[in-house]
N, C-alpha and C. Protein backbone atom coordinates (compact mmCIF):
# COMPACT_ATOMS: atom_id res chain seq x y z
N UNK A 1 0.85 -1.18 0.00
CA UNK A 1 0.00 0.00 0.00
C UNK A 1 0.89 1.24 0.00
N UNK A 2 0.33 2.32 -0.61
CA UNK A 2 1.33 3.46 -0.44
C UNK A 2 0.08 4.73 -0.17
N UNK A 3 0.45 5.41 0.73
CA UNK A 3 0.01 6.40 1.09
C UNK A 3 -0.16 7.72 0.26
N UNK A 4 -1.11 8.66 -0.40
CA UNK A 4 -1.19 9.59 -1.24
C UNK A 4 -1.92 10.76 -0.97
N UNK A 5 -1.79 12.02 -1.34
CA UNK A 5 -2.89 13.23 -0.94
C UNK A 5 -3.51 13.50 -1.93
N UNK A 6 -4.87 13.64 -2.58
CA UNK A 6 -5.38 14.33 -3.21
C UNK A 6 -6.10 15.37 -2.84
N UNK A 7 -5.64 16.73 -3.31
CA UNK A 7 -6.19 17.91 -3.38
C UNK A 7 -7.18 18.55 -4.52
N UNK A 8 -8.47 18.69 -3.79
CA UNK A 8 -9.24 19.21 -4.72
C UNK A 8 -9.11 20.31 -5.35
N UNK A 9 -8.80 20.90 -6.54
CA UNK A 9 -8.19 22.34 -6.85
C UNK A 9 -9.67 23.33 -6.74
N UNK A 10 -10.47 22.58 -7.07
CA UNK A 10 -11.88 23.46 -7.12
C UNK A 10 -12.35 23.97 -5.50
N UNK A 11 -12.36 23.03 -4.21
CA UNK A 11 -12.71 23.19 -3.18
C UNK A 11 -11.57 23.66 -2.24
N UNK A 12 -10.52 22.92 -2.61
CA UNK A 12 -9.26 22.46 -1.21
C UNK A 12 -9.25 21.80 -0.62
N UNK A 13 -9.96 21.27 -0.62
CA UNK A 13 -10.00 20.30 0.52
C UNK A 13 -9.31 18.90 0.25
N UNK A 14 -8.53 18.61 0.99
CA UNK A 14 -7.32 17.56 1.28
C UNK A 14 -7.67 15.47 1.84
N UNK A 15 -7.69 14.97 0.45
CA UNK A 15 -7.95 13.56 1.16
C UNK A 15 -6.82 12.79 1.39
N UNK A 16 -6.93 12.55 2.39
CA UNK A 16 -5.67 11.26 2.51
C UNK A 16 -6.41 9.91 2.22
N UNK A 17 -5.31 9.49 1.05
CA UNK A 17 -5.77 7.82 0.64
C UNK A 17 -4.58 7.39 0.79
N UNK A 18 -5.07 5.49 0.89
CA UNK A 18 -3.88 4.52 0.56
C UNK A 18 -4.25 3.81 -1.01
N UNK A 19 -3.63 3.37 -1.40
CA UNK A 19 -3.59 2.92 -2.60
C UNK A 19 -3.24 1.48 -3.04
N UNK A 20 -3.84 1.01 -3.32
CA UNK A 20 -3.21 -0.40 -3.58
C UNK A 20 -2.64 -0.83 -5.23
N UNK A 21 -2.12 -1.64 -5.35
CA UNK A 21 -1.75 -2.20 -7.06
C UNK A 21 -2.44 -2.41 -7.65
N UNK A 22 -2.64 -1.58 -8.64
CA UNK A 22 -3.62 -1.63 -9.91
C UNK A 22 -4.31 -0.59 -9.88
N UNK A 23 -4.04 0.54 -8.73
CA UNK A 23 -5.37 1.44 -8.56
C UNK A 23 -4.93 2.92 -9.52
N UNK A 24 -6.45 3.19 -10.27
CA UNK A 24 -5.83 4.34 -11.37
C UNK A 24 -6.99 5.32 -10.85
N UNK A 25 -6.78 6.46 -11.30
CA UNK A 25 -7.61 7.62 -11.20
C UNK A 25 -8.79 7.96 -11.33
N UNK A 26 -9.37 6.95 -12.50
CA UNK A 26 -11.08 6.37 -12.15
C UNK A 26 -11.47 5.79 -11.30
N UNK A 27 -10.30 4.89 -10.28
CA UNK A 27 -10.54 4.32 -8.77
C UNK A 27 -10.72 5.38 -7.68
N UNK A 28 -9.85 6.53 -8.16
CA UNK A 28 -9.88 7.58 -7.05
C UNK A 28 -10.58 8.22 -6.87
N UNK A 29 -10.90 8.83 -8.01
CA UNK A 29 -12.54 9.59 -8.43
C UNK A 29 -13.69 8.95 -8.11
N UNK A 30 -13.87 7.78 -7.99
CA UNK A 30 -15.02 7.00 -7.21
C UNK A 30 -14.83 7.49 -5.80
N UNK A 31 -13.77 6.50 -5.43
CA UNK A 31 -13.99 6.75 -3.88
C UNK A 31 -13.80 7.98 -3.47
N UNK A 32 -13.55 9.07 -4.24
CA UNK A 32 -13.56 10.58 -3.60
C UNK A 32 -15.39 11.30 -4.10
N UNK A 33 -15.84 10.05 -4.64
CA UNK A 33 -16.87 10.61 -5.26
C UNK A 33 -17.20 12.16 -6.17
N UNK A 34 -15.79 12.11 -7.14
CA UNK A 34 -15.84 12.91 -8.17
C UNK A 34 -16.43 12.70 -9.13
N UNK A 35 -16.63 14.06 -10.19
CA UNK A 35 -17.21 13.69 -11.34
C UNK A 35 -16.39 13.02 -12.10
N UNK A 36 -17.12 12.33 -13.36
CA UNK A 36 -15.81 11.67 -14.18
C UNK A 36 -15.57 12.82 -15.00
N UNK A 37 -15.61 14.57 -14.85
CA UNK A 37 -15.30 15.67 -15.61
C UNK A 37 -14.05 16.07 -14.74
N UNK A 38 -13.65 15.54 -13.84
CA UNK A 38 -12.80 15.90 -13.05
C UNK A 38 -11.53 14.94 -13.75
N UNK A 39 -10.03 15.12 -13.63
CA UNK A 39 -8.76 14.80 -13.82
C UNK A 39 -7.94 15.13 -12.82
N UNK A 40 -6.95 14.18 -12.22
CA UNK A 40 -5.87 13.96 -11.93
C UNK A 40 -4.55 14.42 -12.28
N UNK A 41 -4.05 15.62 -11.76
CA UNK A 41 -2.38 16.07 -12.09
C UNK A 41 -1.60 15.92 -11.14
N UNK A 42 -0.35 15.98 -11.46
CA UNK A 42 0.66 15.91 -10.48
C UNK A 42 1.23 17.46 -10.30
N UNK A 43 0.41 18.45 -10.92
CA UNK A 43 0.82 19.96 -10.34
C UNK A 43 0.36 20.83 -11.07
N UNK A 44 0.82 22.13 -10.99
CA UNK A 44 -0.02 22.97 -12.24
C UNK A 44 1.35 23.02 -12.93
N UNK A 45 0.42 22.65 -14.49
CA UNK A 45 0.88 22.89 -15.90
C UNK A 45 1.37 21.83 -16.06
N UNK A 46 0.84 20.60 -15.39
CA UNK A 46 1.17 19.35 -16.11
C UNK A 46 0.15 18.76 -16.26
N UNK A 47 0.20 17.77 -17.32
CA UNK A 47 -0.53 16.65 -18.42
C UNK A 47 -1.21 16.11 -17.53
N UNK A 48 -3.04 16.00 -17.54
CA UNK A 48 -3.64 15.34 -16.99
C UNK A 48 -3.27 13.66 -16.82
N UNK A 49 -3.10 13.06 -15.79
CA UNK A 49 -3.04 11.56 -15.89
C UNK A 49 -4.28 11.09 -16.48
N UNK A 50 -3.59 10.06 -17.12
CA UNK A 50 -5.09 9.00 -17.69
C UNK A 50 -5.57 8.09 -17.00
N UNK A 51 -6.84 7.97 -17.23
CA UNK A 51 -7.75 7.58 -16.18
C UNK A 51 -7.45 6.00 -15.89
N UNK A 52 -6.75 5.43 -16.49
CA UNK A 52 -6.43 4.26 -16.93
C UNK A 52 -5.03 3.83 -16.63
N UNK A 53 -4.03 4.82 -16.42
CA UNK A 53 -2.46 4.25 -15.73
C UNK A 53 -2.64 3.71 -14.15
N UNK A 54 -1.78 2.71 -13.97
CA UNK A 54 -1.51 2.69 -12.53
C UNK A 54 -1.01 3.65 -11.78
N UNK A 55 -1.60 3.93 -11.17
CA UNK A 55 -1.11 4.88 -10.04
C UNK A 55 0.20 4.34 -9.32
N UNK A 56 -0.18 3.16 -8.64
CA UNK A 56 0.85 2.36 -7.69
C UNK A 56 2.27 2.54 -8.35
N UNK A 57 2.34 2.15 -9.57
CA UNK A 57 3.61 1.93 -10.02
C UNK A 57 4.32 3.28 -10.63
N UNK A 58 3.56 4.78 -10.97
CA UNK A 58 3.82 5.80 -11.04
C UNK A 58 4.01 6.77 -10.32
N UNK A 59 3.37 7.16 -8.88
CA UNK A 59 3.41 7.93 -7.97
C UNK A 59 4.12 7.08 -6.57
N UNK A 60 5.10 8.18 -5.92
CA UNK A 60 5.65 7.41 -4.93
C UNK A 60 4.92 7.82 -3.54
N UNK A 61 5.41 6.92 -2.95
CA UNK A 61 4.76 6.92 -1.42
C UNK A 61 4.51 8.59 -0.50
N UNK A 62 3.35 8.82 -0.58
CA UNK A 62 3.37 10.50 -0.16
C UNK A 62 3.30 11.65 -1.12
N UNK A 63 2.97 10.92 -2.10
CA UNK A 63 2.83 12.10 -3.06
C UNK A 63 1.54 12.65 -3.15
N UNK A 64 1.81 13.85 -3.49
CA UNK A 64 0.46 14.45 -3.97
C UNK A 64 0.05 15.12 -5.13
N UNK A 65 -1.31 14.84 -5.24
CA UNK A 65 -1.87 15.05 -6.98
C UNK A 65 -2.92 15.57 -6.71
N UNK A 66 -3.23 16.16 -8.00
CA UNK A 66 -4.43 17.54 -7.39
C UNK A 66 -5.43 17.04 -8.47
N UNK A 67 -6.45 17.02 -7.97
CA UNK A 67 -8.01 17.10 -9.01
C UNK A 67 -9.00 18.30 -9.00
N UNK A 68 -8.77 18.13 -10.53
CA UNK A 68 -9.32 19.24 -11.21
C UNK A 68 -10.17 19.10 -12.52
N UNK A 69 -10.94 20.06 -12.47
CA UNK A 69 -11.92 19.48 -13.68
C UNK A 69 -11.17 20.39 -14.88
N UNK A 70 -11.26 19.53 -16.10
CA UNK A 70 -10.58 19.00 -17.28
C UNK A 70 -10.86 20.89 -18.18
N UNK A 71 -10.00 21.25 -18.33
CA UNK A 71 -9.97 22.45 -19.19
C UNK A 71 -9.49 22.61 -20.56
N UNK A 72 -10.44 23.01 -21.84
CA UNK A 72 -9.94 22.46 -23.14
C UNK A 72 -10.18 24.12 -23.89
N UNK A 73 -9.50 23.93 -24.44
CA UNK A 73 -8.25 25.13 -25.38
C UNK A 73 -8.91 24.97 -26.29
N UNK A 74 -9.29 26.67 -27.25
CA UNK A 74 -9.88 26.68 -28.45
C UNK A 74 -9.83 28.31 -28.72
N UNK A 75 -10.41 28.23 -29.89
CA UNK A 75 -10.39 29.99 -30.21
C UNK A 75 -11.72 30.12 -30.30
C-alpha cells in the first residue's frame, strides 16, 4: 500500500488515501466521489493523468496530486 494526498483544486479540501496495485484515477474519483469531468495532475501545468495508468507503479509513497476538472483550449 502506499500512502497519497489528493487535493481538490476546485474546493481544497485535502484527502488522505492509501492505494493499492492496480489502482488508477477512475478508482480515485469514485472513492472521492468525483465527477468523471474531473482529472488527476501531479501539479499545475502538467498533463492530466489518464484515467487508466496505474497509479501504484507511477506515484511514490506521499505524493500528492491535485483534481481538477478538465480544461480544453480553443479559439
Amino acid at each position: 500500500m502506499k500512502k497519497i494526498v489528493i487535493v481538490n483544486a476546485t474546493s481544497g479540501t485535502y484527502s488522505d488515501l492509501e492505494i493499492a496495485p492496480g489502482t488508477t484515477p477512475r478508482d480515485v474519483k469514485k472513492q472521492l466521489n468525483l465527477e468523471e469531468s474531473y482529472v488527476l495532475t501531479r501539479g499545475r501545468g502538467s498533463e492530466p493523468i489518464l484515467d487508466t495508468e496505474n497509479l501504484f507503479e507511477t506515484v511514490n509513497d506521499g505524493a500528492k496530486l491535485f483534481a481538477t476538472t478538465g480544461a480544453e483550449w480553443g479559439i
